[in-house]
N, C-alpha and C. Protein backbone atom coordinates (compact mmCIF):
# COMPACT_ATOMS: atom_id res chain seq x y z
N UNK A 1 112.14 77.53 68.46
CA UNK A 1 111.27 76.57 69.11
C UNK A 1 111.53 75.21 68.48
N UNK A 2 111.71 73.95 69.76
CA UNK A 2 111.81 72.82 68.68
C UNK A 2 110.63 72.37 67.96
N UNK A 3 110.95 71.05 67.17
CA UNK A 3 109.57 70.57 66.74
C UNK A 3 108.73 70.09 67.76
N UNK A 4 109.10 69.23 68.77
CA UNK A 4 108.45 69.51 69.79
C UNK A 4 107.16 70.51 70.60
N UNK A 5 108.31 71.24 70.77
CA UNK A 5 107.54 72.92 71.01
C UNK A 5 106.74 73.38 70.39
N UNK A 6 106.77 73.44 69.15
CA UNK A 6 105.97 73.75 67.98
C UNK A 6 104.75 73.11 67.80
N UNK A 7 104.69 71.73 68.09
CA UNK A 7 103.67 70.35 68.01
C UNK A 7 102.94 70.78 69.04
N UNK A 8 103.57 71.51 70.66
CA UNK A 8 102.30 71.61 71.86
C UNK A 8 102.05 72.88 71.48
N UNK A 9 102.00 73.55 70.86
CA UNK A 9 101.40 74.90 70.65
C UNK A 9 100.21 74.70 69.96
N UNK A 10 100.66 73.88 68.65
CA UNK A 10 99.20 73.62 67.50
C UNK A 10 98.24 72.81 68.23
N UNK A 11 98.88 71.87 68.85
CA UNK A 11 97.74 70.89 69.41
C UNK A 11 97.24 71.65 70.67
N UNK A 12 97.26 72.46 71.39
CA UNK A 12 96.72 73.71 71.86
C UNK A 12 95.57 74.76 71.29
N UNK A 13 96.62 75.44 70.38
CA UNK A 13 95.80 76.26 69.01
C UNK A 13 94.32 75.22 68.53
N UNK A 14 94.55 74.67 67.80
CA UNK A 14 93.50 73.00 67.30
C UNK A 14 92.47 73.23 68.31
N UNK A 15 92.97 72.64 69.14
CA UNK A 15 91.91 71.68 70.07
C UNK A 15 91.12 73.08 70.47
N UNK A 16 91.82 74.39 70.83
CA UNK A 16 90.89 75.50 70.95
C UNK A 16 89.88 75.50 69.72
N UNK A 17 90.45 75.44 68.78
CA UNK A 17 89.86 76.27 67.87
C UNK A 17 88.53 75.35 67.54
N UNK A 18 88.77 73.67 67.55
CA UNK A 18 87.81 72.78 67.22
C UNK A 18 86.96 72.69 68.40
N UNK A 19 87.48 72.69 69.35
CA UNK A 19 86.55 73.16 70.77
C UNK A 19 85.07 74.00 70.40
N UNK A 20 85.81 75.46 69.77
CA UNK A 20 84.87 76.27 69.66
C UNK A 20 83.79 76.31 68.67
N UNK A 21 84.33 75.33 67.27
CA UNK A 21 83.12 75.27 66.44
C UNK A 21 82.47 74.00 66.78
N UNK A 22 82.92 72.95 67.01
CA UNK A 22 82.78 72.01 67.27
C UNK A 22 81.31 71.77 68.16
N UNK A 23 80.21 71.08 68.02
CA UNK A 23 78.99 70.75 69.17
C UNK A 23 79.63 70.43 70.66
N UNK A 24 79.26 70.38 71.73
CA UNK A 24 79.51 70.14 73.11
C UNK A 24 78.87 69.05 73.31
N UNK A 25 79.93 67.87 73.22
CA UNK A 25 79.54 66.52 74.11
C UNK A 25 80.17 66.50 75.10
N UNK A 26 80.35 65.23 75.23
CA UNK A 26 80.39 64.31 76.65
C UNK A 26 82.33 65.18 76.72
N UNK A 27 82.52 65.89 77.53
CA UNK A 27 83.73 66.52 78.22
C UNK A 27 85.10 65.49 77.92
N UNK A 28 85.83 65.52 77.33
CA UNK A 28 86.99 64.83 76.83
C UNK A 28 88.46 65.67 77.87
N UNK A 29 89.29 65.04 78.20
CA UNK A 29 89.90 65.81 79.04
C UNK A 29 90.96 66.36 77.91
N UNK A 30 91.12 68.18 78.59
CA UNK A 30 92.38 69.14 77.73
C UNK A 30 93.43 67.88 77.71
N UNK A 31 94.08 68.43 76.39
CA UNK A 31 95.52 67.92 76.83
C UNK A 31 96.20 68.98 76.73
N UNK A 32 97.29 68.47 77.70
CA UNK A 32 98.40 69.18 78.62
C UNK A 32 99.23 69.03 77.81
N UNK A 33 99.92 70.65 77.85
CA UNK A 33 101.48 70.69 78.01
C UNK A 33 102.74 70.57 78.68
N UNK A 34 103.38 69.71 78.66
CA UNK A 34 104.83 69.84 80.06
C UNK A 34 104.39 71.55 80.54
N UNK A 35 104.85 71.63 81.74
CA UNK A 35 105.32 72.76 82.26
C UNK A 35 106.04 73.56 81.56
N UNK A 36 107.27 72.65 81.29
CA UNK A 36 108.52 73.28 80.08
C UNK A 36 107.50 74.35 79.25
N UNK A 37 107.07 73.62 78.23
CA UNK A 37 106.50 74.35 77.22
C UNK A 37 105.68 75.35 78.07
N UNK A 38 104.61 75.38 78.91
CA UNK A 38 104.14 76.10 79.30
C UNK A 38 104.48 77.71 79.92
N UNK A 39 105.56 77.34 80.44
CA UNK A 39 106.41 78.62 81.00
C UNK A 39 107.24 78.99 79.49
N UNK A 40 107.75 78.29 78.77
CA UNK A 40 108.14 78.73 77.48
C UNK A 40 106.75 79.76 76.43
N UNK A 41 105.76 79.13 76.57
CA UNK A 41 104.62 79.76 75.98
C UNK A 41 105.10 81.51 76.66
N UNK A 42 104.32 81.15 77.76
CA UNK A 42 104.12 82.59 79.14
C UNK A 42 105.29 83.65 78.65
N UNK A 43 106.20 83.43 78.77
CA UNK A 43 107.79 83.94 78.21
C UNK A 43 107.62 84.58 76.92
N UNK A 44 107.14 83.66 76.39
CA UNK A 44 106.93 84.29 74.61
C UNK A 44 105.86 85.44 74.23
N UNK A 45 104.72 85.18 75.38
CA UNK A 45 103.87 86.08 75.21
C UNK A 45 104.42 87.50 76.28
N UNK A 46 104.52 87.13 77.06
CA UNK A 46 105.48 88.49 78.18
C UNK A 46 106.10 89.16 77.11
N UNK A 47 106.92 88.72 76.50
CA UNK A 47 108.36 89.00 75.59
C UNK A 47 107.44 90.17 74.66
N UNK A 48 106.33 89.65 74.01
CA UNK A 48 105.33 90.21 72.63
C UNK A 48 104.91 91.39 73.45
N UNK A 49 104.63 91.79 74.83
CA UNK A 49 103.49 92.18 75.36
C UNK A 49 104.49 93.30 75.77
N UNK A 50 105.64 92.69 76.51
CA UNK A 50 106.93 94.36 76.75
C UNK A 50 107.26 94.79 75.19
N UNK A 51 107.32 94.49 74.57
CA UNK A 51 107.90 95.12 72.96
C UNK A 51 106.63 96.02 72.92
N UNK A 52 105.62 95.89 72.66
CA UNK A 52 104.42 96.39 72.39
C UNK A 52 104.40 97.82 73.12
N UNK A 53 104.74 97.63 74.05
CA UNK A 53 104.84 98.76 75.29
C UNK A 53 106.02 99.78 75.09
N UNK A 54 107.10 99.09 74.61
CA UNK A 54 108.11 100.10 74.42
C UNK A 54 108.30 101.34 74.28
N UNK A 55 107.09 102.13 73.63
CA UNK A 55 107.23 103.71 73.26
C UNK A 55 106.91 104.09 74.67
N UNK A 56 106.04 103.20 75.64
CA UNK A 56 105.70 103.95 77.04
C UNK A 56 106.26 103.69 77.91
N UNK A 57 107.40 102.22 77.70
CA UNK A 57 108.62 102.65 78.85
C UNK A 57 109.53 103.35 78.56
N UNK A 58 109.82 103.42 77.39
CA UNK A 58 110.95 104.67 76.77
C UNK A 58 110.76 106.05 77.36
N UNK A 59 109.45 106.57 77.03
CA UNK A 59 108.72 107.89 77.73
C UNK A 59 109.11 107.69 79.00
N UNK A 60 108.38 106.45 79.61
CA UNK A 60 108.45 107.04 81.60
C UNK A 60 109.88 107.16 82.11
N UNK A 61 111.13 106.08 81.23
CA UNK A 61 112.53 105.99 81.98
C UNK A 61 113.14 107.73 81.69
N UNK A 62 112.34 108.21 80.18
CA UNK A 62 113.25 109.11 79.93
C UNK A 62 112.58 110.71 80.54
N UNK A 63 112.00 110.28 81.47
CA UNK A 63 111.32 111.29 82.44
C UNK A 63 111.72 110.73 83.61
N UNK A 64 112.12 109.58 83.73
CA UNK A 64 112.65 109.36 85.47
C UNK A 64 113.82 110.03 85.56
N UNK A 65 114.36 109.97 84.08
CA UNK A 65 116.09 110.25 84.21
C UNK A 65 116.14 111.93 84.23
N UNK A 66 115.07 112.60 83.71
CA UNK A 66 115.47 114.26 83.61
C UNK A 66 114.53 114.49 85.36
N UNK A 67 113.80 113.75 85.75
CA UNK A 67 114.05 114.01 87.28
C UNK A 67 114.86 113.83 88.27
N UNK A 68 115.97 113.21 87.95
CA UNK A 68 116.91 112.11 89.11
C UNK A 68 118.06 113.18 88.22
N UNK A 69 118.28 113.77 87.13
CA UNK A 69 119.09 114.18 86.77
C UNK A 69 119.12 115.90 87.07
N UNK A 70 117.83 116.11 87.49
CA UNK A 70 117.85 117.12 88.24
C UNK A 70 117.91 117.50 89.60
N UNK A 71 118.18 116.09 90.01
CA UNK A 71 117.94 116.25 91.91
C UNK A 71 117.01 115.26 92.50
N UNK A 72 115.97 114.50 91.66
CA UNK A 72 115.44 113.42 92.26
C UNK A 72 116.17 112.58 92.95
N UNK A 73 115.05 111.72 93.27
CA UNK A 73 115.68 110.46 93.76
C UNK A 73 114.87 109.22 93.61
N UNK A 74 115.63 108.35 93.39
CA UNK A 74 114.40 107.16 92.44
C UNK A 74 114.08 106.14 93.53
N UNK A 75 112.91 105.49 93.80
CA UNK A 75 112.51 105.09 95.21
C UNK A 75 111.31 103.68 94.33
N UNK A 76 111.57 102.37 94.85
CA UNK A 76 110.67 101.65 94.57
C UNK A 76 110.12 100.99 96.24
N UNK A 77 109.07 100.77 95.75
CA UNK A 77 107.77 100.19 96.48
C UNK A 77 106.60 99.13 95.46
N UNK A 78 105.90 99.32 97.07
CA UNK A 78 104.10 97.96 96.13
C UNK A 78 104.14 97.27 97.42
N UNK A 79 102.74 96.84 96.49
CA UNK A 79 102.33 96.22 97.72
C UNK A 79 102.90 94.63 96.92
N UNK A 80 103.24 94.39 95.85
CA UNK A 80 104.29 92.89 95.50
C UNK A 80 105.74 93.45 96.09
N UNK A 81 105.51 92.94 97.38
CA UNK A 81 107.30 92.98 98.34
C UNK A 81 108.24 92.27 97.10
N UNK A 82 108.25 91.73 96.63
CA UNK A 82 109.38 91.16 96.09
C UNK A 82 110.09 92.09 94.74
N UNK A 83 109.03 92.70 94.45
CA UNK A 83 109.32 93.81 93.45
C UNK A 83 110.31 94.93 93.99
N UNK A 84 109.73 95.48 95.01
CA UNK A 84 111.41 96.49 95.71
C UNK A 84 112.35 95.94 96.28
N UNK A 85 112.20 94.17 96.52
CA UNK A 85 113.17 94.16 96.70
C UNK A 85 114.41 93.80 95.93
N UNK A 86 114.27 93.27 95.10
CA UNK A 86 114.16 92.53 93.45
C UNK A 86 115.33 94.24 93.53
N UNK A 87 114.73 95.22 92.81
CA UNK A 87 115.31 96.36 92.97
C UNK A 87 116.14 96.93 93.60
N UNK A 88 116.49 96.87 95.25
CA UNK A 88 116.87 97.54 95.64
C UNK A 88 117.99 96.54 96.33
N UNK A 89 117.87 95.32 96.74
CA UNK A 89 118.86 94.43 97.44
C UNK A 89 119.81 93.21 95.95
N UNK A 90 119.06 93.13 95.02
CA UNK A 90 119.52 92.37 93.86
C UNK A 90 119.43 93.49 92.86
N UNK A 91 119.55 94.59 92.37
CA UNK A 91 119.43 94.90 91.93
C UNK A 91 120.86 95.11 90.54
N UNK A 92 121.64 94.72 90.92
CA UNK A 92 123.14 95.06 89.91
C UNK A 92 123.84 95.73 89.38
N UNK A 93 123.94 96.95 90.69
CA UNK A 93 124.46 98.02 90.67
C UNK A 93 123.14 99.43 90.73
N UNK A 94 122.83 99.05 90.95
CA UNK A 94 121.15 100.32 91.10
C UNK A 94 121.45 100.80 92.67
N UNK A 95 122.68 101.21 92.98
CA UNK A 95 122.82 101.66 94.50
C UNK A 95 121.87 102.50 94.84
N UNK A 96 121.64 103.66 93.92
CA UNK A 96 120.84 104.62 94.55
C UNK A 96 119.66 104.49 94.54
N UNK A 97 118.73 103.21 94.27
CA UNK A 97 117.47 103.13 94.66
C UNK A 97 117.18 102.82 95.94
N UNK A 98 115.90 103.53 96.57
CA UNK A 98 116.04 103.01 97.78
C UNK A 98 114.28 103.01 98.04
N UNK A 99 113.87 103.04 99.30
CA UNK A 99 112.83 102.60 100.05
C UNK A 99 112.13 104.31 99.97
N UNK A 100 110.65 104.57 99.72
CA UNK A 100 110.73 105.88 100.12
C UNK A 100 110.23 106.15 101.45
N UNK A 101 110.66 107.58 101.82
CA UNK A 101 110.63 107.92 103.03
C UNK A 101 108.83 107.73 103.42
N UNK A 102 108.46 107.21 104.51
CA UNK A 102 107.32 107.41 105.24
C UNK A 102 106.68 109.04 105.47
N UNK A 103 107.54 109.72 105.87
CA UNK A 103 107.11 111.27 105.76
C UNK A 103 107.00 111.89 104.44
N UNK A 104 105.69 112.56 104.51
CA UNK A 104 105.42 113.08 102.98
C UNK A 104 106.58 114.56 102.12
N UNK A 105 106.77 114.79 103.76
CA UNK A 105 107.65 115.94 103.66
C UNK A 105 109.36 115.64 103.39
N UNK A 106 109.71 114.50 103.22
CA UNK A 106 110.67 114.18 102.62
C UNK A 106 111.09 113.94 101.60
N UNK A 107 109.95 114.27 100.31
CA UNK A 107 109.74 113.54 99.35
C UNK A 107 110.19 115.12 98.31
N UNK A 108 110.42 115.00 97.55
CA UNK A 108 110.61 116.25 96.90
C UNK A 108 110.27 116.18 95.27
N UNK A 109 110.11 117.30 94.40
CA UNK A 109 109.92 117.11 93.21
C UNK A 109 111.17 116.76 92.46
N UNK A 110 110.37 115.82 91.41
CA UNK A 110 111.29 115.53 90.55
C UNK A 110 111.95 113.66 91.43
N UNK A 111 111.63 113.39 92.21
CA UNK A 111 111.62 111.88 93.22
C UNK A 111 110.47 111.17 92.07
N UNK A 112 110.94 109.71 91.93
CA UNK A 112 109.82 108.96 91.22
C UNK A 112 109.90 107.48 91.63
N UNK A 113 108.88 107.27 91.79
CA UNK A 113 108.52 105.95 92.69
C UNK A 113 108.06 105.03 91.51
N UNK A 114 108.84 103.72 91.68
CA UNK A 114 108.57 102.55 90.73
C UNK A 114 107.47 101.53 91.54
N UNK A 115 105.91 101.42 91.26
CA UNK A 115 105.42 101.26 92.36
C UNK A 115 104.81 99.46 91.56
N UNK A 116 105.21 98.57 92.07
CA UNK A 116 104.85 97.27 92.06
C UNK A 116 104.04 96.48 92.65
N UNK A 117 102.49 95.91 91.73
CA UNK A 117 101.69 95.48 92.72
C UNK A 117 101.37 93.95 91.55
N UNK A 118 100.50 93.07 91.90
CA UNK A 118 100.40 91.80 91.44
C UNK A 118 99.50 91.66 90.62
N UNK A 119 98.42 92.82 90.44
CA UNK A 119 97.38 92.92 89.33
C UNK A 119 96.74 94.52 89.35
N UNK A 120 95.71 94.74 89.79
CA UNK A 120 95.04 95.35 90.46
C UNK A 120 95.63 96.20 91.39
N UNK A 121 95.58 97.88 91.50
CA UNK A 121 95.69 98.95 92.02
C UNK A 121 94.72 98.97 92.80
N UNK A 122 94.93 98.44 94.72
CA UNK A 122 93.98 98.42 95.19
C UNK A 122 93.64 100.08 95.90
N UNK A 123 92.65 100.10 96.94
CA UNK A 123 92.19 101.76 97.19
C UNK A 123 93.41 101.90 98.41
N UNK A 124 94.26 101.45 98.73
CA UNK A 124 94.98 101.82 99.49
C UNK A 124 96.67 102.66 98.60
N UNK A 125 96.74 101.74 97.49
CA UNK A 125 97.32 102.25 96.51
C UNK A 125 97.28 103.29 96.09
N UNK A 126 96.16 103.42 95.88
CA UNK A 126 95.40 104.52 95.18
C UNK A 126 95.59 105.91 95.95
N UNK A 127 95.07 105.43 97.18
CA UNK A 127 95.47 107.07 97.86
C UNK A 127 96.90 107.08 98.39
N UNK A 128 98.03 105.99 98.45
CA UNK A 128 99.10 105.99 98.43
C UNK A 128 99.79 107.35 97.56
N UNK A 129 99.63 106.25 96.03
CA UNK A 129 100.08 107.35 94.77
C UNK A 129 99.45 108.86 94.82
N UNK A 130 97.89 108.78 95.31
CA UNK A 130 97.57 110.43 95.25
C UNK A 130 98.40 111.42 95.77
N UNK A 131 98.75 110.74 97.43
CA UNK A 131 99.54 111.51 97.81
C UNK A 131 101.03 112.06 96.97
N UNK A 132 101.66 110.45 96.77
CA UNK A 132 102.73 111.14 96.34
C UNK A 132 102.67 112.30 94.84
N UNK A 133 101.59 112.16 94.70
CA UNK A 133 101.27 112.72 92.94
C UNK A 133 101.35 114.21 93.83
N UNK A 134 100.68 114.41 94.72
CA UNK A 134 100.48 115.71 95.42
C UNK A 134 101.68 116.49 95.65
N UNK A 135 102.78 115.03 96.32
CA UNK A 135 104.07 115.94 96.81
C UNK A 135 104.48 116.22 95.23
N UNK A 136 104.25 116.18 94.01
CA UNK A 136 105.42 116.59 92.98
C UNK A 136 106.09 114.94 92.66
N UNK A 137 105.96 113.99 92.83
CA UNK A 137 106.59 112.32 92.54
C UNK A 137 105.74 112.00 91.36
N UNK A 138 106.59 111.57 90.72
CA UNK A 138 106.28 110.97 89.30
C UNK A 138 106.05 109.26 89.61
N UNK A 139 104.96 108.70 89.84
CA UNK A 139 104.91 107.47 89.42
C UNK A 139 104.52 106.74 89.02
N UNK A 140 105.46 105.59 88.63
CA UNK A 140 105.01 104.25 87.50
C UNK A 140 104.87 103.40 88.27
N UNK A 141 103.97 102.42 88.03
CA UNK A 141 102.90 101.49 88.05
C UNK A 141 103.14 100.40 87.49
N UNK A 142 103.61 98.92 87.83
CA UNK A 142 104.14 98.03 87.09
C UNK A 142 102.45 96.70 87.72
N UNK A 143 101.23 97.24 87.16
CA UNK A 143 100.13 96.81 87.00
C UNK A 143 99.52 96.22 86.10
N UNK A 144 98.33 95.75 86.09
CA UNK A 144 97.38 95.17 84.93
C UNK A 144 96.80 97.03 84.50
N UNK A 145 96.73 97.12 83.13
CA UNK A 145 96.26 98.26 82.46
C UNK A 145 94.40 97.97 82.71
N UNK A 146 94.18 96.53 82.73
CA UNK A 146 93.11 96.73 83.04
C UNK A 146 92.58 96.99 84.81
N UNK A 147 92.85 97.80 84.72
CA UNK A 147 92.43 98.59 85.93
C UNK A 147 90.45 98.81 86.12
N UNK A 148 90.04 98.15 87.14
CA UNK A 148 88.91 98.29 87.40
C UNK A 148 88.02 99.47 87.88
N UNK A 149 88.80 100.59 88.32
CA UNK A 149 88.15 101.90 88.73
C UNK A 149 89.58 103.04 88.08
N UNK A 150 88.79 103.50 87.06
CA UNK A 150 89.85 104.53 86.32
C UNK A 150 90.26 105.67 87.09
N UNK A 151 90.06 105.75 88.51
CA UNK A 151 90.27 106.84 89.35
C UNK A 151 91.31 106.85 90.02
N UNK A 152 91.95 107.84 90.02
CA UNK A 152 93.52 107.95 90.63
C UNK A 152 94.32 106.43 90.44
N UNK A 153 94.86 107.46 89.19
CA UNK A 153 95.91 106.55 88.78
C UNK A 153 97.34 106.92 88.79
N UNK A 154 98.35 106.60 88.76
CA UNK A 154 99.53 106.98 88.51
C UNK A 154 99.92 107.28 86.71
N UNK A 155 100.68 108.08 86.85
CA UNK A 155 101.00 108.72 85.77
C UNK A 155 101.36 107.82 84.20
N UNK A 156 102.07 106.75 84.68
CA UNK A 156 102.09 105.62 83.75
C UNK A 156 101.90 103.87 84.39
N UNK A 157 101.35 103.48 83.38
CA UNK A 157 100.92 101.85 84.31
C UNK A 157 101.88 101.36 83.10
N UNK A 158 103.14 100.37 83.77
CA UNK A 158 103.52 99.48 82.53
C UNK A 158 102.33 98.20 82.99
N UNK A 159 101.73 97.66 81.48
CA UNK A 159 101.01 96.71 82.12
C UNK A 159 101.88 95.48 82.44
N UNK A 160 101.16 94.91 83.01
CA UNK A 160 102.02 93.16 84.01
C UNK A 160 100.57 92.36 83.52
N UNK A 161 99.83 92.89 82.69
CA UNK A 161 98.84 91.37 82.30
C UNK A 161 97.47 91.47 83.51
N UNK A 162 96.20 90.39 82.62
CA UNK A 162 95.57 90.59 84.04
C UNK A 162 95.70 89.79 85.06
N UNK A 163 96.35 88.98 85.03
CA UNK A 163 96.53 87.58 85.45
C UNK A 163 97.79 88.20 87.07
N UNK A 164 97.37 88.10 87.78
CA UNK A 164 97.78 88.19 89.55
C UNK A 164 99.20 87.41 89.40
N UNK A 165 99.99 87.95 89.10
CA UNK A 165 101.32 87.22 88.94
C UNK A 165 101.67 85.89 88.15
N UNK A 166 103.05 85.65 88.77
CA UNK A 166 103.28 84.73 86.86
C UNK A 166 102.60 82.63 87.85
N UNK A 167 102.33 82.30 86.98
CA UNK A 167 101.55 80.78 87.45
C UNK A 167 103.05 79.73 87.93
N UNK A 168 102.52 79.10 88.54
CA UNK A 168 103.87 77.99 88.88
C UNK A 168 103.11 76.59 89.06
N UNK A 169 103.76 76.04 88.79
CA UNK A 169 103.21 74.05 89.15
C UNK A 169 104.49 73.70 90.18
C-alpha cells in the first residue's frame, strides 16, 4: 500500500474511531476516499474474508470433484445471471460446465450445482435447491452466510458478504 493509501485508511480508521467517543455536534461532512482507494480497501477485505473460508471451499471443491469424478456433472446457476455466466461462457477452459437441465429427472446423483445469488437466498431459491437436494445434487451457495431464515439451505454457503453485490461510483 502506498503512503498515500495508508494515510486514507487512518484518516478513515480516526475519524471512526473519534466519531464514536467523541460528543455529537453540529454534523461535519465524512471525508472521502478516491474511489481508487475505496475499491482497493473492498479488495483487501474480500481477499481477508476468502482466506478465512478456505477450509470450506477446500471441503465443497473436494466433494464436487469425487462427484464429477464419479459421473456427475457440474452445472452453475442463481438468480445473479452474471455468475453462470461468468462460468460457463468466460469461463477459461471450464467446458464442461453447463446450464442445469429444467427437468428434475435429468439430474442425477453425484451432479452439483454452483448456485449464485447477490445476498440473500430468496424462497424461490430455497425450494429451487430443496428440490435439487431431493434429486441427490450437491449444492453450493455463493451467498451472504447471514442468511435470514435458516431453513432449507444448501449444503455449503461460500459467504459473498452482506452487502447485495460489490458497490460502484
Amino acid at each position: 500500500m502506498t503512503r498515500q493509501g495508508a494515510a486514507a485508511v487512518a484518516v478513515v480508521i480516526l475519524s471512526f474511531v473519534c466519531g464514536c467517543a467523541a460528543e455529537r455536534g453540529p454534523a461535519a461532512p465524512a471525508p472521502t476516499m478516491p474511489p481508487s482507494m475505496e475499491y482497493l480497501l473492498r479488495m483487501r477485505v474480500a481477499v481477508a474474508q476468502t482466506r478465512a473460508q478456505m477450509p470450506a471451499i477446500i471441503e465443497s471443491a473436494q466433494r464436487a470433484a469425487r462427484g464429477y469424478a464419479s459421473g456427475g456433472r457440474i452445472f452453475a446457476a442463481g438468480t445473479q445471471e452474471e455468475f453462470a455466466r461468468e462460468l460457463i461462457d468466460r469461463n477459461g477452459g471450464l467446458a464442461e460446465i453447463g446450464i442445469p437441465p429444467a427437468r428434475m429427472d435429468r439430474l442425477r446423483r453425484g451432479d452439483v450445482i454452483l448456485f449464485g445469488v447477490r445476498s440473500d437466498l430468496t424462497i424461490n431459491d430455497r425450494l429451487q435447491i430443496s428440490r435439487w437436494r431431493d434429486a441427490g445434487v450437491y449444492v453450493v451457495a455463493f451467498a451472504s452466510k447471514a442468511q435470514r431464515d435458516p431453513f432449507v439451505l444448501p449444503e455449503v454457503i461460500i459467504d459473498s458478504g452482506e452487502e447485495p453485490g460489490m458497490a460502484l461510483r
